[in-house]
Protein backbone atom coordinates (compact mmCIF):
# COMPACT_ATOMS: atom_id res chain seq x y z
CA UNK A 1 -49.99 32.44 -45.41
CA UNK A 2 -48.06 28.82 -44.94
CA UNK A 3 -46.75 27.62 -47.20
CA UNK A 4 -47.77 23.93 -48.33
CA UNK A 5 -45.88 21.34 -47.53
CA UNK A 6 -45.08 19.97 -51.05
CA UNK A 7 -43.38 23.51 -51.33
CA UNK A 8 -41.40 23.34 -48.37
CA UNK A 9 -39.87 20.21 -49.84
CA UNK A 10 -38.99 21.84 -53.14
CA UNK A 11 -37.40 24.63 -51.68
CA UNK A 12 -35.13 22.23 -49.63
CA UNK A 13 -34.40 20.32 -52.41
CA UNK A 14 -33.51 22.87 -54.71
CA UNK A 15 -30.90 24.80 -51.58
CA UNK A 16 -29.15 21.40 -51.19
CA UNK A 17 -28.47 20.99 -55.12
CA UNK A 18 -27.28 24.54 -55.10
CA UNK A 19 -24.75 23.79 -52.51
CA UNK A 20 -23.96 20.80 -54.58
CA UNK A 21 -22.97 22.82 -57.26
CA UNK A 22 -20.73 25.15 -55.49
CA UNK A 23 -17.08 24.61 -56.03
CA UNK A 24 -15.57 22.34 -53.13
CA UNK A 25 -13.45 25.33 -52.18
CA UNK A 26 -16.66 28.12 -51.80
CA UNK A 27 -18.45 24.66 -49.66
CA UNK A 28 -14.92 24.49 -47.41
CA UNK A 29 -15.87 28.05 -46.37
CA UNK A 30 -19.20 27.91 -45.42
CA UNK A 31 -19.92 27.76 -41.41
CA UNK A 32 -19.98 24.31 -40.02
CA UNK A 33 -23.28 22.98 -38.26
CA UNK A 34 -23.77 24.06 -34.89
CA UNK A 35 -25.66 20.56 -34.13
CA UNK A 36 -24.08 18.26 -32.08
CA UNK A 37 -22.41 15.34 -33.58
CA UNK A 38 -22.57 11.70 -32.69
CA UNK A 39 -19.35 10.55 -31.21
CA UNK A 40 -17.88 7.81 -32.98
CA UNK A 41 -16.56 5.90 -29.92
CA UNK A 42 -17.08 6.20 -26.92
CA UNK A 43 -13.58 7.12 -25.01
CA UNK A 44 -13.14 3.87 -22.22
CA UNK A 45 -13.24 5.43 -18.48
CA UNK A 46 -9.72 6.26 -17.00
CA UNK A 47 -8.84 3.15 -14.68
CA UNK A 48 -9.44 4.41 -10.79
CA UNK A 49 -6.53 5.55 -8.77
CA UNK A 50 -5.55 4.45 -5.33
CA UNK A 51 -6.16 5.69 -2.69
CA UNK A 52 -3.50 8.57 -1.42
CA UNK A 53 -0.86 6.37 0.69
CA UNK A 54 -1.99 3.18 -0.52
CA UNK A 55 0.13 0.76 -2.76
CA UNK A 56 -0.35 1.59 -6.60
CA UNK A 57 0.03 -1.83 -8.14
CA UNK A 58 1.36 -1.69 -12.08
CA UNK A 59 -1.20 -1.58 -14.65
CA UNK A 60 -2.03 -5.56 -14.58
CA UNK A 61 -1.43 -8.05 -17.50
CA UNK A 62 -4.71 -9.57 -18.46
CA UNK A 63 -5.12 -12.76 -17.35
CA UNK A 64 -4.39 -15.94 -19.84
CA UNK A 65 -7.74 -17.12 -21.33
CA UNK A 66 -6.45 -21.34 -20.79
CA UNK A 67 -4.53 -20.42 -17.41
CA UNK A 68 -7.77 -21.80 -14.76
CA UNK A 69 -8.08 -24.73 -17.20
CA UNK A 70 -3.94 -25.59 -16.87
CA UNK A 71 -4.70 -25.46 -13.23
CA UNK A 72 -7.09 -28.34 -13.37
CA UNK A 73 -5.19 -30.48 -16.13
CA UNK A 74 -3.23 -32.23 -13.22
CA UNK A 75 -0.33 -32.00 -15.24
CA UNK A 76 2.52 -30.15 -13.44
CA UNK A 77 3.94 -28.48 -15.99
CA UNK A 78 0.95 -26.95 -17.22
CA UNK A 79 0.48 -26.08 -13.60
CA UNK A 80 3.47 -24.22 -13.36
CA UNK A 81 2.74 -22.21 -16.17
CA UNK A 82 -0.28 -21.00 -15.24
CA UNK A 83 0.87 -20.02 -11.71
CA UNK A 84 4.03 -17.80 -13.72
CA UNK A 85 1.13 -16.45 -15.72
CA UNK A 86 -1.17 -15.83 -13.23
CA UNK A 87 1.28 -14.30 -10.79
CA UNK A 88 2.69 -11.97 -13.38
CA UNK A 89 -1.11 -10.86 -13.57
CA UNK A 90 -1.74 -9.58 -10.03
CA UNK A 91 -4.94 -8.60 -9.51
CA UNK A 92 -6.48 -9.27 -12.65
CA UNK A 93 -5.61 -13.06 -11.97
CA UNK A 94 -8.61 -12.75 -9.21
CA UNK A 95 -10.60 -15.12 -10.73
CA UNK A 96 -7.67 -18.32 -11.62
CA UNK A 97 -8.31 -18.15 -6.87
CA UNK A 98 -10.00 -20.56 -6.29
CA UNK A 99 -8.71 -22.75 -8.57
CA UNK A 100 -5.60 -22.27 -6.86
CA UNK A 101 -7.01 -22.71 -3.53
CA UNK A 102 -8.22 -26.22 -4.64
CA UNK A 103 -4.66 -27.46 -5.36
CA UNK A 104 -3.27 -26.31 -2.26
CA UNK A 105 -5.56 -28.62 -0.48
CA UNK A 106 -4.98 -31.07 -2.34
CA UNK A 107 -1.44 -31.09 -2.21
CA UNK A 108 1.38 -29.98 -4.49
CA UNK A 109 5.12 -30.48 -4.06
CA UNK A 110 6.63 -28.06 -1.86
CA UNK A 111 8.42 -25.96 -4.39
CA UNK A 112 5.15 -26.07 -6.43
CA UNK A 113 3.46 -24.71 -3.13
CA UNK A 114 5.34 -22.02 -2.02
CA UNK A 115 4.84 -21.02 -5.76
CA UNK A 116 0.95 -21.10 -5.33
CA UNK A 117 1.09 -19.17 -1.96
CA UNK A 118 3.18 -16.77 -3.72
CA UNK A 119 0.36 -16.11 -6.73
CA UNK A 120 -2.44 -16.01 -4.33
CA UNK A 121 -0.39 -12.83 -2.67
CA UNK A 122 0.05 -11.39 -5.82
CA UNK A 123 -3.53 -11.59 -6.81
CA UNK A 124 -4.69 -9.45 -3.57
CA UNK A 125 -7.70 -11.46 -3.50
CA UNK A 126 -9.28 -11.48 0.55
CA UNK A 127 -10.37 -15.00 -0.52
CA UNK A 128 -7.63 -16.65 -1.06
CA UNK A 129 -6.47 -15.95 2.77
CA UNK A 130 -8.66 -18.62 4.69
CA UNK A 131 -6.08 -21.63 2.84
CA UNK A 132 -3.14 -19.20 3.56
CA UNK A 133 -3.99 -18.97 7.18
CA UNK A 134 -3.63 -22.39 7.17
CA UNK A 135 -0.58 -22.91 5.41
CA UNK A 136 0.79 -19.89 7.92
CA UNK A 137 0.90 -22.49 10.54
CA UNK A 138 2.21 -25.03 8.32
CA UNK A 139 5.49 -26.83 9.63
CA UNK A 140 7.70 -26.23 7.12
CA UNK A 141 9.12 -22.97 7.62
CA UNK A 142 10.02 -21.69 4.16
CA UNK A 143 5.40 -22.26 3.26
CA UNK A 144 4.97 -20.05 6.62
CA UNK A 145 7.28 -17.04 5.39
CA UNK A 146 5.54 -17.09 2.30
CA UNK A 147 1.94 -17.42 3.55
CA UNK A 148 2.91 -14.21 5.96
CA UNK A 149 4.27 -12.52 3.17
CA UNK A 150 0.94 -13.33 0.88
CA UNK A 151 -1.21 -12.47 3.95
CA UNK A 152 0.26 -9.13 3.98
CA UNK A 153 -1.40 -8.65 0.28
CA UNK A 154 -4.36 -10.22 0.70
CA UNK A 155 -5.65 -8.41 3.92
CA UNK A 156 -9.23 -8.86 5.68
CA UNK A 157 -10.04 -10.05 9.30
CA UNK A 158 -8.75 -13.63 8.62
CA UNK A 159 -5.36 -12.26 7.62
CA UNK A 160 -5.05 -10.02 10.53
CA UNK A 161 -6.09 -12.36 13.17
CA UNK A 162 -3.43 -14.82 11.32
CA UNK A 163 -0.67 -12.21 11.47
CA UNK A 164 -1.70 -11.41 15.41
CA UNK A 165 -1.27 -15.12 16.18
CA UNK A 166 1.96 -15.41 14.07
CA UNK A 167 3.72 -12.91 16.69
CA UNK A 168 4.86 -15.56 18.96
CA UNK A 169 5.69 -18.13 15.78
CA UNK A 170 9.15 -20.13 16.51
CA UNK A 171 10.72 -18.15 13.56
CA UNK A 172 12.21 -14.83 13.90
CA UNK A 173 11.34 -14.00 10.36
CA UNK A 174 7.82 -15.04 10.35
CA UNK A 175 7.14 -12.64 13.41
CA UNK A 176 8.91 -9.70 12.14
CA UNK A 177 7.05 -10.12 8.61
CA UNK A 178 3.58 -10.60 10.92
CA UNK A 179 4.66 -7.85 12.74
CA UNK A 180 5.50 -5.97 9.33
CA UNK A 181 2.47 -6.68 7.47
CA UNK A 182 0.35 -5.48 10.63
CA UNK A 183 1.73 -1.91 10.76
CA UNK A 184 1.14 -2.07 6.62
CA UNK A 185 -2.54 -2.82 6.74
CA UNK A 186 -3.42 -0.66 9.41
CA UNK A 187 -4.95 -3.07 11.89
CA UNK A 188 -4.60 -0.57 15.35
CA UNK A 189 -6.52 -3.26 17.23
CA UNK A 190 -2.90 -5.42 17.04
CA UNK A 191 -1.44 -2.38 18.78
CA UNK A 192 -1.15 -4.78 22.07
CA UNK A 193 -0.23 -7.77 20.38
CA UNK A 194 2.49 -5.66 18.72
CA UNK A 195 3.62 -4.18 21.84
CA UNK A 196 4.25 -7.66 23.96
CA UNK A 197 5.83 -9.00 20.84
CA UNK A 198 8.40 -5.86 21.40
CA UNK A 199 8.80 -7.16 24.96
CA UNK A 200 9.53 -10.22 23.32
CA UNK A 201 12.60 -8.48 20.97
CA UNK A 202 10.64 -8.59 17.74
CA UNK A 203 12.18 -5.67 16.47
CA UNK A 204 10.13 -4.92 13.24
CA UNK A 205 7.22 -4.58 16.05
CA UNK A 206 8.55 -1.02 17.14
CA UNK A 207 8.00 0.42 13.66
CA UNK A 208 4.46 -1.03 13.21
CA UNK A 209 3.27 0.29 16.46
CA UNK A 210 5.10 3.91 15.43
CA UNK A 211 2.56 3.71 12.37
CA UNK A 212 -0.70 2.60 14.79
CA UNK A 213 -0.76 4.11 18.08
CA UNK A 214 -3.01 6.57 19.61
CA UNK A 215 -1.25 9.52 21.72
CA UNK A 216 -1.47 7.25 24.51
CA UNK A 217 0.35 4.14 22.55
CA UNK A 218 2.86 6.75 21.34
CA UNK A 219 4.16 7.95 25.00
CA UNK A 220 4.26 4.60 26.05
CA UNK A 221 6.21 3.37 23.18
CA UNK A 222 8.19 6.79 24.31
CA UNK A 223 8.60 4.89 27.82
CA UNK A 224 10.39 1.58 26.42
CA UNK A 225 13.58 4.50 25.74
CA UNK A 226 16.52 2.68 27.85
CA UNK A 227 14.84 -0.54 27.72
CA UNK A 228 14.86 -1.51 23.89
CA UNK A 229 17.98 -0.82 21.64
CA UNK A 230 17.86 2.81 20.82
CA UNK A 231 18.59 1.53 17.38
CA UNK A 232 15.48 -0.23 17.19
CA UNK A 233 13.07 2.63 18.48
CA UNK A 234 13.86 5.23 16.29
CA UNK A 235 11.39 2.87 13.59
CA UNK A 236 8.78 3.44 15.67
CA UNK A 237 9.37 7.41 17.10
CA UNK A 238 10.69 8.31 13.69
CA UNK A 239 7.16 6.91 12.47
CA UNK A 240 5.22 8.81 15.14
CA UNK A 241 6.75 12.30 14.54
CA UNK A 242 6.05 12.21 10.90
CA UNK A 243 2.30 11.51 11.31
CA UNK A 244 -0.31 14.26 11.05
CA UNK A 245 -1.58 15.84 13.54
CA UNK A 246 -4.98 14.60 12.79
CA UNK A 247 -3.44 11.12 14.41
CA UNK A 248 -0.88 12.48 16.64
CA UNK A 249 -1.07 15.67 18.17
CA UNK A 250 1.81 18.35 18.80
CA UNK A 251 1.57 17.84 22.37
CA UNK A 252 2.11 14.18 22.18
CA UNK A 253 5.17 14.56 19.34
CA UNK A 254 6.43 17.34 22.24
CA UNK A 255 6.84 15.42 24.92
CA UNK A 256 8.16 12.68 22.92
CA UNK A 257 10.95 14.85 21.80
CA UNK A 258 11.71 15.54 25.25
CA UNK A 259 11.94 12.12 26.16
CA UNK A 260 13.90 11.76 23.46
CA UNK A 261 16.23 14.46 24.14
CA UNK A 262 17.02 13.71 27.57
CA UNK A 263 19.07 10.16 27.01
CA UNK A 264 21.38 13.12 25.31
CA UNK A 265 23.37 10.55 23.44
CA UNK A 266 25.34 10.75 20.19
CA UNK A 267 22.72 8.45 18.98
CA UNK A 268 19.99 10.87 19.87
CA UNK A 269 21.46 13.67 18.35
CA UNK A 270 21.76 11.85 15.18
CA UNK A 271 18.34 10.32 15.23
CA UNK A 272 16.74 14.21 15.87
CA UNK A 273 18.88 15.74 13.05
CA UNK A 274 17.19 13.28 10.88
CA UNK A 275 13.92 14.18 11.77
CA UNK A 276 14.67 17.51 11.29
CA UNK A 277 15.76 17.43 8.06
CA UNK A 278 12.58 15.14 7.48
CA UNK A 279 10.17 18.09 9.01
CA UNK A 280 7.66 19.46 6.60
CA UNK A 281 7.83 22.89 5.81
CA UNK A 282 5.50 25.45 7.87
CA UNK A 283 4.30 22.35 10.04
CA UNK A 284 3.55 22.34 13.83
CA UNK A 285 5.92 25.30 14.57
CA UNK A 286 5.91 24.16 18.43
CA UNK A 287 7.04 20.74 17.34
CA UNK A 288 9.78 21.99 15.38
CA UNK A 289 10.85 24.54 17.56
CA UNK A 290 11.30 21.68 20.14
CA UNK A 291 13.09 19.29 17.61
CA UNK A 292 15.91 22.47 17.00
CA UNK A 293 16.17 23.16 20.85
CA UNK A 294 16.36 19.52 21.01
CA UNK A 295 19.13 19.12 18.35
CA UNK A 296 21.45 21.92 20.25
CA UNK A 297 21.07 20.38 23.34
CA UNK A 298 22.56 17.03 22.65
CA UNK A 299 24.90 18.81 19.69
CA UNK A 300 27.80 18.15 23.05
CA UNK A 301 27.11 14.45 23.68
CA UNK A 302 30.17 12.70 23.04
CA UNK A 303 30.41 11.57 19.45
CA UNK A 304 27.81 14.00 18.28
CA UNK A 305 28.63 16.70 15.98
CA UNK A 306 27.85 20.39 16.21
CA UNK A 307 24.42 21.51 14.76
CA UNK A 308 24.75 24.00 11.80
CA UNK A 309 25.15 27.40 12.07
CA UNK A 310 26.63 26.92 15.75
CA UNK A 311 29.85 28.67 16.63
């Protein structure tokens, strides 16, 4: 038989005041409720990480609510303050871009400009690099350095294609910062570019290419041995032998050990104990094997000394 409901609802009521009258103690001990319970607040998302061997930028200070409206107040104090607060932002400054963009077409004072160039870097916003394209072709030298530099951070197609062209720039530092910034963000269709501006004695372009080329790239980068400064190849072969095999395979790395190994200079034996010590553990066996056989052969060049645990 069911009971009625007006009698359910008296025997609830009278097990709650009985509970009510139990000493706080006798209520601690009774077993908690199994039912879920509401959280109070919800716990905010962990921020995303980046990407394994990408740049981890510092946790970013939030950007000042009055900085895009200093921007536009013409006056160039306030200006200057809101670049210093914007920079010191990074990415989260994203949104003061084009803003910024707008004065440097306008025209600042130079000092004032490099400063701008300098924020839009720091922001890594893609869209600020159509005006620094522009200003990486500008005549006054110190605006290029700095529009190469902020290229570097902003990335996309406009900033490579930028950087490729600023290979063959008047300025030694611009092209060894283009050719810098192209090994950094990866762009393997400068691999060419990179390799006539080695021709050319743009040193930073041997490292670059060490970090881009296919097997094919890496032998002939392996071939400029005797013709570039030995000095300035290890960036690039040092860069080469270090990369997985899922970019550079041991027979490649092999035979450009042995190209290595044959100037048999003091130099060489140096640059191979490096890499040696350098070697990951329990990687490529063949390529390390050749790297130690390599390393006792040129342990008698002149200058070189003896590899340990030789007699």
């Amino acid at each position: 038989m069911r009971a009625s409901p007006l009698a359910a609802a008296l025997g609830a009521a009278v097990a709650v005041a009985f509970v009510l009258a139990l000493p706080f103690s006798v209520r601690a001990q009774q077993p908690a409720s199994t039912a879920p319970r509401t959280p109070t607040a919800a716990t905010p998302p962990a921020p995303p990480k980046a990407p394994k061997g990408e740049y981890a930028a510092p946790a970013a200070v939030p950007l000042a609510p009055d900085a895009i409206k200093r921007l536009k107040s013409g006056d160039l104090g306030q200006i200057k303050g809101a670049l210093d607060d914007i920079r010191v932002s990074g990415r989260a400054g994203a949104a003061a871009v084009p803003a910024i963009v707008e004065l440097l077409k306008q025209g600042l004072p130079p000092t004032m400009t490099q400063s701008a160039i300098e924020t839009l870097g720091e922001t890594s916003s893609e869209g600020a690099s159509e005006v620094l394209g522009w200003y990486a072709h500008h005549r006054n030298v110190a605006l290029r350095r700095a529009a190469i530099e902020a290229l570097g951070k902003t990335r996309g197609p406009i900033a490579i294609k930028t950087l490729r062209a600023s290979l063959s720039d008047p300025d030694e530092n611009v092209r060894g910062l283009s050719a810098t910034a192209l090994g950094e963000l990866k762009a393997k269709e400068a691999v060419g570019d990179l390799f006539v501006a080695l021709d050319h004695k743009v040193e930073e372009a041997a490292a670059s290419i060490g970090e881009l080329c296919d097997p094919a790239e890496c032998v002939r980068l392996a071939g400029k041995l005797g013709s570039v400064p030995f000095d300035v190849m290890t960036g690039g072969l040092d860069q080469v032998l270090l990369r997985p095999p899922k970019d550079v395979d041991d027979e490649t790395k092999i035979k450009i050990v042995g190209r290595v190994r044959e100037l048999g200079t003091a130099e060489t034996n140096a640059f191979l104990k490096d890499v040696q010590t350098k070697w990951p553990p329990k990687s490529a066996p063949r390529v390390k094997q050749a790297i130690d056989q390599a390393v006792i052969a040129t342990s008698g060049s002149p200058g070189s000394s003896a590899p340990e645990g030789s007699p």
